[in-house]
Protein backbone atom coordinates (compact mmCIF):
# COMPACT_ATOMS: atom_id res chain seq x y z
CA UNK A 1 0.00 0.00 0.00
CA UNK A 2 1.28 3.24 -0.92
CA UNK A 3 1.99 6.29 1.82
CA UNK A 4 -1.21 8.52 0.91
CA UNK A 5 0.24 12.34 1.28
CA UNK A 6 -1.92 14.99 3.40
CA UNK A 7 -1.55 18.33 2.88
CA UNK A 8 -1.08 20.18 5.87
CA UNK A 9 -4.41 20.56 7.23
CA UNK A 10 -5.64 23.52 10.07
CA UNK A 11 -7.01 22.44 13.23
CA UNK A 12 -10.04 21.62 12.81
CA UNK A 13 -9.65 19.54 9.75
CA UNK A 14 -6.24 17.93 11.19
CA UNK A 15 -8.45 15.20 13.57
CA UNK A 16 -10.57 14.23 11.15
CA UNK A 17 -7.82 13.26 8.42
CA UNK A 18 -6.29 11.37 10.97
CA UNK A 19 -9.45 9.52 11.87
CA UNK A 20 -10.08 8.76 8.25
CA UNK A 21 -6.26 7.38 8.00
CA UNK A 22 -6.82 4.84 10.67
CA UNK A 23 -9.97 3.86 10.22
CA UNK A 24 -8.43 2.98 6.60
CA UNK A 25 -5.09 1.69 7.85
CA UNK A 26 -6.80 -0.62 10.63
CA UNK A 27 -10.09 -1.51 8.67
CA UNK A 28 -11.52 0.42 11.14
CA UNK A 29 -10.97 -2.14 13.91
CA UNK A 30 -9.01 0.38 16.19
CA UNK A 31 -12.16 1.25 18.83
CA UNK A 32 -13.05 4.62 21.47
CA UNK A 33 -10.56 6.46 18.82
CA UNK A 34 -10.33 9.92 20.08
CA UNK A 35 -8.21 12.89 18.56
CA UNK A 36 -7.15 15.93 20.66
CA UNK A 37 -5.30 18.70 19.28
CA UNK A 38 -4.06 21.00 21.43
CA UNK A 39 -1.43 24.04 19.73
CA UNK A 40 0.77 22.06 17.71
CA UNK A 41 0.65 18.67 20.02
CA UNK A 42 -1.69 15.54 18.55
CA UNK A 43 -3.13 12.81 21.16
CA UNK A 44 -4.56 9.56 19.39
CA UNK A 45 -6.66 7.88 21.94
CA UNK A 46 -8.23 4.40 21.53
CA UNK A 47 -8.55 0.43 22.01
CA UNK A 48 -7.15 -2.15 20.21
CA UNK A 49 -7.68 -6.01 19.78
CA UNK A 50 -4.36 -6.77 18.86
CA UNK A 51 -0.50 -5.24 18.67
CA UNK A 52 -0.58 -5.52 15.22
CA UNK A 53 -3.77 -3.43 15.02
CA UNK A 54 -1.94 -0.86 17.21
CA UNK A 55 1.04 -0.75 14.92
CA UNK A 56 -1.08 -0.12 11.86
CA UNK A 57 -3.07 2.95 14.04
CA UNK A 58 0.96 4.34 14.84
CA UNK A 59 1.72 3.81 11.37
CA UNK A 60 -1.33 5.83 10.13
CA UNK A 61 -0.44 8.34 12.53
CA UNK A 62 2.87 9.07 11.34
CA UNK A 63 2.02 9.04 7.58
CA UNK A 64 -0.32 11.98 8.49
CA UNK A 65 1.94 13.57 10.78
CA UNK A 66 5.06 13.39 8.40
CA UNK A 67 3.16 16.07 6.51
CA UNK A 68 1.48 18.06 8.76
CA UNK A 69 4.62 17.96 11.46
CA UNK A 70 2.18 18.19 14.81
CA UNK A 71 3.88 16.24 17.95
CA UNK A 72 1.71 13.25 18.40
CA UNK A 73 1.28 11.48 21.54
CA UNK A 74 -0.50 7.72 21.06
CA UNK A 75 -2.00 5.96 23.57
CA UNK A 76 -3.66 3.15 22.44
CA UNK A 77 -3.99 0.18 24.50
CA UNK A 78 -4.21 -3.56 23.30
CA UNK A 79 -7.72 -5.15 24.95
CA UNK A 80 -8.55 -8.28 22.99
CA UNK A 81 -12.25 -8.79 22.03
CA UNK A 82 -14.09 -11.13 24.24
CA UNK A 83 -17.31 -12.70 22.23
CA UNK A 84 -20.36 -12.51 24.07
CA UNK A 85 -21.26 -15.81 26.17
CA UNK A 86 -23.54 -18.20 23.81
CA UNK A 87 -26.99 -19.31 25.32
């Protein structure tokens, strides 16, 4: 998959091209994803069910940040899914 380029985006616009990026990136498995911007300073918020999930959410985030240049904080924690009891 190719690096998709982002032109560097304003505040308000920044969150939801990152949103969009994961969602794509991670199939949109990553869940509770919240987005803060705060001055120049990103925080990626969320759950998900596996490392590799969490590495393709970082990955995302970086591709977008590479051209917008924000400092991003990620904190995304690994909680498997459990399925629902049957019965």
């Amino acid at each position: 998959m190719a690096a998709e380029t982002v032109a560097p985006e304003t505040n308000e616009v920044l969150p939801l091209t990152i949103e969009r990026h994961i969602a794509r990136r991670t199939w949109g498995r990553l869940r509770q994803l919240a987005i803060e911007v705060s001055g120049d300073r990103v925080t990626v918020r969320g759950c998900a069910p596996s490392y590799y999930v969490k590495q393709l959410a970082i990955q995302a985030c970086l591709e977008v940040a590479d051209t917008a240049r924000p400092r991003l904080d990620v904190d995304i924690t690994v909680t498997p899914e459990v399925a629902p009891p049957l019965g």
